[in-house]
Protein backbone atom coordinates (compact mmCIF):
# COMPACT_ATOMS: atom_id res chain seq x y z
CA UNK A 1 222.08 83.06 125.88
CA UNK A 2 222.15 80.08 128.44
CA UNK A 3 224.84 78.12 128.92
CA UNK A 4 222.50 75.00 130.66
CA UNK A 5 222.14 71.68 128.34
CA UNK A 6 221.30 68.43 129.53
CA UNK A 7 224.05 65.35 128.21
CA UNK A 8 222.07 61.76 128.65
CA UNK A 9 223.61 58.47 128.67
CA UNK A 10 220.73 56.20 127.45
CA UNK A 11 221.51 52.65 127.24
CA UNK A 12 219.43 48.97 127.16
CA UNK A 13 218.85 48.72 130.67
CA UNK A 14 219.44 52.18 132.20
CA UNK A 15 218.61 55.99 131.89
CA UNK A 16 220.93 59.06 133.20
CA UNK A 17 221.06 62.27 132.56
CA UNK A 18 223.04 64.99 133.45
CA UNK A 19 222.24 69.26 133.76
CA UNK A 20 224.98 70.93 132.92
CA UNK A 21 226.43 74.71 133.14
CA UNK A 22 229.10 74.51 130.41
CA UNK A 23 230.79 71.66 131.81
CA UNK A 24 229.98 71.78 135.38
CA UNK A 25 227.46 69.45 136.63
CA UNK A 26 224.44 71.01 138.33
CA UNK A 27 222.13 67.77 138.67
CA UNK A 28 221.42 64.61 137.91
CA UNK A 29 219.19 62.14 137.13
CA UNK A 30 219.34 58.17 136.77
CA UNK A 31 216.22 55.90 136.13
CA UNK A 32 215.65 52.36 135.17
CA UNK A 33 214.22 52.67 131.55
CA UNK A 34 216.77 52.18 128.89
CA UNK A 35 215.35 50.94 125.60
CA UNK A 36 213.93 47.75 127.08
CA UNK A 37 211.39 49.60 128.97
CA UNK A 38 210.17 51.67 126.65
CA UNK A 39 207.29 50.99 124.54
CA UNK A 40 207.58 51.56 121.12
CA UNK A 41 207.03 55.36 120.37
CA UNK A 42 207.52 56.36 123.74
CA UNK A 43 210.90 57.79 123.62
CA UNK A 44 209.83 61.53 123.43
CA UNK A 45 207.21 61.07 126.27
CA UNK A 46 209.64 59.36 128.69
CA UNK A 47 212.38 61.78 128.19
CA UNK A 48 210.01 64.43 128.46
CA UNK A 49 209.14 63.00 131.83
CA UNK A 50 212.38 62.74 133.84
CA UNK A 51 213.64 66.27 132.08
CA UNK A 52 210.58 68.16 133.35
CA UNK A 53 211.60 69.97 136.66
CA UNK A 54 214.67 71.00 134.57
CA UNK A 55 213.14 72.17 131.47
CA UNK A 56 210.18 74.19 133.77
CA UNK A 57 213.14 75.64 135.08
CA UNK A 58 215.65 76.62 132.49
CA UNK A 59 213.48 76.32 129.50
CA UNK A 60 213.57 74.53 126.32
CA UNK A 61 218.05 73.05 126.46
CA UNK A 62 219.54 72.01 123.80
CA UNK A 63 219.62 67.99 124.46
CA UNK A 64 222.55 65.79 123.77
CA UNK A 65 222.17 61.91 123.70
CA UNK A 66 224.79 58.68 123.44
CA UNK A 67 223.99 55.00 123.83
CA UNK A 68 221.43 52.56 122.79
CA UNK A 69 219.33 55.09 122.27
CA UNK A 70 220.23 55.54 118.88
CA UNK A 71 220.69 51.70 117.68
CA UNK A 72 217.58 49.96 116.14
CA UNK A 73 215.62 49.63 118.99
CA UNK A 74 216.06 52.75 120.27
CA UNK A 75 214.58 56.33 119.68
CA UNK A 76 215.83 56.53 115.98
CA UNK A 77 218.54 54.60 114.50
CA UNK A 78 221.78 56.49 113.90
CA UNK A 79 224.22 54.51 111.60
CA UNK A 80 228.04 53.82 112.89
CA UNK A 81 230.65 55.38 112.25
CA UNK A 82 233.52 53.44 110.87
CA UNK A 83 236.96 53.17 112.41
CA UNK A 84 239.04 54.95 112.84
CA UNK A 85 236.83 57.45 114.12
CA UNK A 86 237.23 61.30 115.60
CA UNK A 87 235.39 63.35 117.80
CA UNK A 88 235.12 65.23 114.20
CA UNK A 89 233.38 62.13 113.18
CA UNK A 90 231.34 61.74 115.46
CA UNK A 91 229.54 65.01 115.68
CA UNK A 92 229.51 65.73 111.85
CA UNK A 93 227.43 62.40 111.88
CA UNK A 94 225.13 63.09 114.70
CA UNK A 95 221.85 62.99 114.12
CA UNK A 96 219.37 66.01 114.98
CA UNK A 97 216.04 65.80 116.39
CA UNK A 98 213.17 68.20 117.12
CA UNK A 99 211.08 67.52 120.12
CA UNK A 100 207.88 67.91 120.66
CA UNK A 101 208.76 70.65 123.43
CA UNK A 102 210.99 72.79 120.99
CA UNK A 103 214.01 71.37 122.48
CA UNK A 104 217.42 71.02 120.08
CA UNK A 105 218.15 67.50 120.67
CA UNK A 106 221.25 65.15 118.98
CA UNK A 107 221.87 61.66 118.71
CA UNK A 108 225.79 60.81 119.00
CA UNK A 109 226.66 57.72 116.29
CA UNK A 110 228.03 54.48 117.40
CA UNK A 111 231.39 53.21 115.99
CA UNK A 112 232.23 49.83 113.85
CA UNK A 113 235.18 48.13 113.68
CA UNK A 114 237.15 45.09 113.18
CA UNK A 115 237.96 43.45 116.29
CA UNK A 116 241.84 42.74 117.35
CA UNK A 117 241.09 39.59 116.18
CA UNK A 118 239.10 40.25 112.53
CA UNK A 119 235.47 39.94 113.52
CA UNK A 120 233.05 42.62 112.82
CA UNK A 121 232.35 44.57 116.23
CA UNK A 122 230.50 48.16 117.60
CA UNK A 123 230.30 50.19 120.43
CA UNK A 124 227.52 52.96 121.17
CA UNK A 125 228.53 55.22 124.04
CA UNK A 126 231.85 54.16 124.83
CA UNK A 127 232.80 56.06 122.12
CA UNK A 128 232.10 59.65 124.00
CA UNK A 129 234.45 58.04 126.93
CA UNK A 130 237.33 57.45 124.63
CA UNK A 131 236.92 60.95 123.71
CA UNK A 132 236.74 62.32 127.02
CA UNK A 133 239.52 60.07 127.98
CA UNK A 134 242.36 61.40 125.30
CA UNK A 135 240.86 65.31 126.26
CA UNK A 136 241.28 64.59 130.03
CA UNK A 137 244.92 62.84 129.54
CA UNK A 138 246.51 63.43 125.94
CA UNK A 139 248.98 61.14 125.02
CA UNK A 140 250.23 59.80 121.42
CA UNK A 141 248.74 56.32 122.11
CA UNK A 142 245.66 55.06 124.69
CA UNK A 143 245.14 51.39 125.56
CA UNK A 144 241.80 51.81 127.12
CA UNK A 145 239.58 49.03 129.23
CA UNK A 146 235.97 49.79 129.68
CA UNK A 147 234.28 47.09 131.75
CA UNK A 148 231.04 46.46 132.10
CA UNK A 149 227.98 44.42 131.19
CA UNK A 150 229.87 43.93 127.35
CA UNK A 151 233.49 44.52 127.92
CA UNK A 152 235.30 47.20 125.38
CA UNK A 153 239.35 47.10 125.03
CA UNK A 154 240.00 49.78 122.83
CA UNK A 155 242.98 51.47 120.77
CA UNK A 156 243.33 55.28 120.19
CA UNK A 157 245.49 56.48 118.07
CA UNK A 158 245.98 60.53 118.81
CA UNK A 159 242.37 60.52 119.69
CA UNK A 160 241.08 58.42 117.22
CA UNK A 161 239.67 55.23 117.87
CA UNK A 162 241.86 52.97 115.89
CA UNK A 163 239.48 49.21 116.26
CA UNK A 164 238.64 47.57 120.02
CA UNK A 165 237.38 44.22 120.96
CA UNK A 166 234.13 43.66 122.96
CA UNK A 167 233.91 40.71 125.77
CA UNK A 168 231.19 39.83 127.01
CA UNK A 169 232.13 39.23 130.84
CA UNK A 170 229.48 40.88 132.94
CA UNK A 171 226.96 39.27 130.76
CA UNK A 172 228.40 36.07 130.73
CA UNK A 173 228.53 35.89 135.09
CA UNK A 174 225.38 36.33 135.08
CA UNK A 175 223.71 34.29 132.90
CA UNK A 176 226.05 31.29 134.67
CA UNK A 177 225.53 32.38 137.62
CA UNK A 178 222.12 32.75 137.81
CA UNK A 179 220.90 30.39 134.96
CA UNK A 180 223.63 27.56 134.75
CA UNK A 181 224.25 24.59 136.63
CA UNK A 182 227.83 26.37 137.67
CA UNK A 183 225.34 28.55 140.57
CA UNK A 184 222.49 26.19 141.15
CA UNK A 185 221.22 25.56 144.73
CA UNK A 186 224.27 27.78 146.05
CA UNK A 187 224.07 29.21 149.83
CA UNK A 188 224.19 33.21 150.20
CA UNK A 189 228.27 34.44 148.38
CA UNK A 190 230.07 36.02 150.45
CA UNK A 191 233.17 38.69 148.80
CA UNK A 192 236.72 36.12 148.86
CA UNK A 193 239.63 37.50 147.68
CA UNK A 194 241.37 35.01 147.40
CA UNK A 195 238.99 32.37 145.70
CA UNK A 196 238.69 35.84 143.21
CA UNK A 197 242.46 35.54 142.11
CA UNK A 198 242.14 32.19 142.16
CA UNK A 199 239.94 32.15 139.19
CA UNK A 200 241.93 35.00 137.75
CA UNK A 201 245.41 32.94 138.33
CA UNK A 202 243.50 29.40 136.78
CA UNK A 203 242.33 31.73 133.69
CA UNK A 204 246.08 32.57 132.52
CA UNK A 205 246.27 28.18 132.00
CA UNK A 206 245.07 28.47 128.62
CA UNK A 207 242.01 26.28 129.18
CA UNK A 208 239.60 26.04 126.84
CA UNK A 209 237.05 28.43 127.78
CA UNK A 210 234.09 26.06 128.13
CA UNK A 211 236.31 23.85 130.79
CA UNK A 212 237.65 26.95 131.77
CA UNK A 213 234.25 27.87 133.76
CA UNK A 214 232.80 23.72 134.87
CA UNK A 215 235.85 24.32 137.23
CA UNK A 216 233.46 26.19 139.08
CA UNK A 217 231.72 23.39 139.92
CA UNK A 218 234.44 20.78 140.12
CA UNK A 219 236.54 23.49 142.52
CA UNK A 220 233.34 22.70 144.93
CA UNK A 221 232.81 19.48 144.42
CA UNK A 222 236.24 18.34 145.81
CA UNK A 223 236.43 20.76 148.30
CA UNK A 224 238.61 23.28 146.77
CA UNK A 225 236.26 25.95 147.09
CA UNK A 226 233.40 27.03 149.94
CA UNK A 227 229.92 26.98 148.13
CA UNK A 228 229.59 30.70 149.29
CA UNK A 229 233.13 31.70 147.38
CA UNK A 230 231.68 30.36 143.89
CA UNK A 231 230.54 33.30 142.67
CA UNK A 232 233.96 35.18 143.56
CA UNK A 233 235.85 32.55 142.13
CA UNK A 234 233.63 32.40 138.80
CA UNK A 235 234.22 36.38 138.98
CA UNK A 236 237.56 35.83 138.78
CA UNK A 237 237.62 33.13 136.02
CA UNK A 238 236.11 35.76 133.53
CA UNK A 239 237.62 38.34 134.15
CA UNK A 240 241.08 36.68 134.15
CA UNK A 241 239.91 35.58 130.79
CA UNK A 242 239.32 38.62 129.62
CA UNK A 243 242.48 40.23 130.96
CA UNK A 244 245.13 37.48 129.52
CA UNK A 245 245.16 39.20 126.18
CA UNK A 246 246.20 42.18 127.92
CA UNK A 247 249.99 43.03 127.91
CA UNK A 248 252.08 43.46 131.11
CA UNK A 249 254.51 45.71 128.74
CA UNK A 250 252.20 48.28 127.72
CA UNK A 251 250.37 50.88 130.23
CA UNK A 252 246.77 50.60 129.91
CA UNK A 253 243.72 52.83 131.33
CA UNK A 254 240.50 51.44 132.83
CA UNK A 255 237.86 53.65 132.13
CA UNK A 256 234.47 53.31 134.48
CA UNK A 257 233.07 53.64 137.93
CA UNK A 258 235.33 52.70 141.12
CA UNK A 259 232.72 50.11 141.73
CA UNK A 260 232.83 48.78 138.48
CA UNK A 261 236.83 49.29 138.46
CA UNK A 262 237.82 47.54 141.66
CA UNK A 263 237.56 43.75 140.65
CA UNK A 264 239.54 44.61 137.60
CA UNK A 265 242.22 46.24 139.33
CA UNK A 266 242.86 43.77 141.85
CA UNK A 267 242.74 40.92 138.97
CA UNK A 268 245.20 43.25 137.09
CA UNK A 269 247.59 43.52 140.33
CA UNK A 270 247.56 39.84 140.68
CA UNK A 271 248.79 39.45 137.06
CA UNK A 272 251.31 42.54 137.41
CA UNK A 273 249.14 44.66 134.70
CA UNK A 274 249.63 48.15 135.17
CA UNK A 275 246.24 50.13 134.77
CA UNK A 276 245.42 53.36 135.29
CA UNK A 277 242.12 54.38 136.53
CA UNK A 278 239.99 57.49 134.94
CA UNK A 279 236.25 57.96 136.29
CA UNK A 280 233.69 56.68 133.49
CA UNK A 281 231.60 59.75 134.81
CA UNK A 282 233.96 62.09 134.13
CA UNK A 283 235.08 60.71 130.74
CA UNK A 284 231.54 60.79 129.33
CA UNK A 285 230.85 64.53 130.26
CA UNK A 286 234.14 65.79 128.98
CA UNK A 287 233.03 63.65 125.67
CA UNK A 288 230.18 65.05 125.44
CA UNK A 289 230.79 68.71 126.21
CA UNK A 290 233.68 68.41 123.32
CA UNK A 291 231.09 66.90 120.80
CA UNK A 292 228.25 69.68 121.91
CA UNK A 293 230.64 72.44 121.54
CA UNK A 294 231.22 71.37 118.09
CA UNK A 295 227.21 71.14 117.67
CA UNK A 296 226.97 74.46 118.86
CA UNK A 297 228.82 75.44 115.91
CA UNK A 298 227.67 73.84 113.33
CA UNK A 299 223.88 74.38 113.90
CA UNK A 300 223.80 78.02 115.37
């Protein structure tokens, strides 16, 4: 019996997947067609596509998805999961689905919750990270931070996802950036450190948010700021925002690539956070070689 199968992070704007040997990676594959790019019925055919030289290879593997890819406009909807949710959870709800090439493919569910502060809010692959996380580092407790396009600070309880927030931060710099008056007729941005904690220092104020971010502009109008530091500085604004409901007290772990992680860190320095870092990578495919184990299982 082969041990191959193929995890696949499929989210709104981007496609990966991964061949794996158990749990060892043997290639990889990232595209730019999440959901957004595919037309309507398509889902099959485009997966199809970007599996092929594996599947030619090793045959018909079992197929294990997470992301967008199973929210309304995705493949097939798969309904959340409510909080507080287990890996148990989250495979018993999975949702199977035969291809069109004979290969065993799943659908991991998304997870509801009420937010820290009472508001309805989901996740759909972040979930597989937590998972990964508490395999890869067991603990009682997990304050997790997963940044990224829509923000997720989480709480895991034992390894179950207790309720987490979502902030919209990446989204947010760059629709001002791009689309506001706050980055209109600006000269090429160069990296600055130090407008960056700037921003992150002026965000612990307790501005409101919305006056919070025209300092952007104002910063350049009276000279405060170089016109090429404005996007660092704006950088720096949300993300301090985002990071002054975070405790100093309380050991938390950011969760996503070193790319992704580095602006985060340095913000967290600058307000004496302690983070810990664990690869977003590495957290997914320990998540999802946990939940396809348990597949394995129950479907054999």
């Amino acid at each position: 019996m082969t041990k191959h199968w193929i995890a696949i992070d499929w989210g709104t704007t981007n496609f990966r997947a991964f061949l794996l040997n158990d749990q060892q990676v043997i290639a990889s594959v990232s595209k730019s067609c999440g959901l957004l790019a595919i037309a309507k019925g398509a889902f099959a055919d485009t997966l199809h596509q970007h599996l092929e030289p594996w599947l030619e290879e090793y045959g018909a593997l079992p197929v294990v998805m997470a992301g967008m890819v199973g929210s309304q406009q995705g493949w097939q909807e798969v309904p959340y999961v409510s909080a507080p949710a287990t890996a148990h959870t989250l495979w018993e709800s999975a949702l199977p689905i035969a291809t069109p090439w004979g290969s065993q493919a799943w659908i991991i569910p998304g997870v509801s919750s009420a937010s820290a502060f009472g508001l309805p809010d989901v996740m759909r692959g972040e979930e597989v990270q937590l998972m990964g996380l508490y395999a890869l580092h067991p603990a009682l407790e997990h304050c997790a931070i997963l940044p990224g396009t829509h923000s997720k600070h989480a709480q895991l309880n034992r390894g179950e996802i207790t309720h987490f927030s979502t902030l919209m931060t990446g989204e947010l710099f760059s629709l001002l950036s791009q689309h506001s008056l706050l980055g209109r007729a600006l000269p090429e941005q160069q990296d600055d450190s130090a407008a960056f904690v700037k921003g992150v220092l002026t965000a612990q104020a307790g501005v409101p948010f919305s006056h919070l971010i025209f300092s952007a502009r104002t910063r350049r109008l009276n000279g405060e700021l170089e016109p090429s530091s404005i996007h660092s500085y704006l950088s720096g604004l949300l993300i301090g925002n985002e990071l002054s409901g975070v405790s100093a007290e309380k050991e938390c772990w950011l969760v996503g690539s070193p790319a992704l992680c580095e602006r985060y860190l340095y913000a967290a320095k600058a307000l004496q956070i302690p983070l810990q870092i664990a690869d977003g990578d590495t957290c997914f495919l320990q998540g999802m070689a946990a939940l396809y184990s348990q597949l394995q299982e129950t479907y054999a």
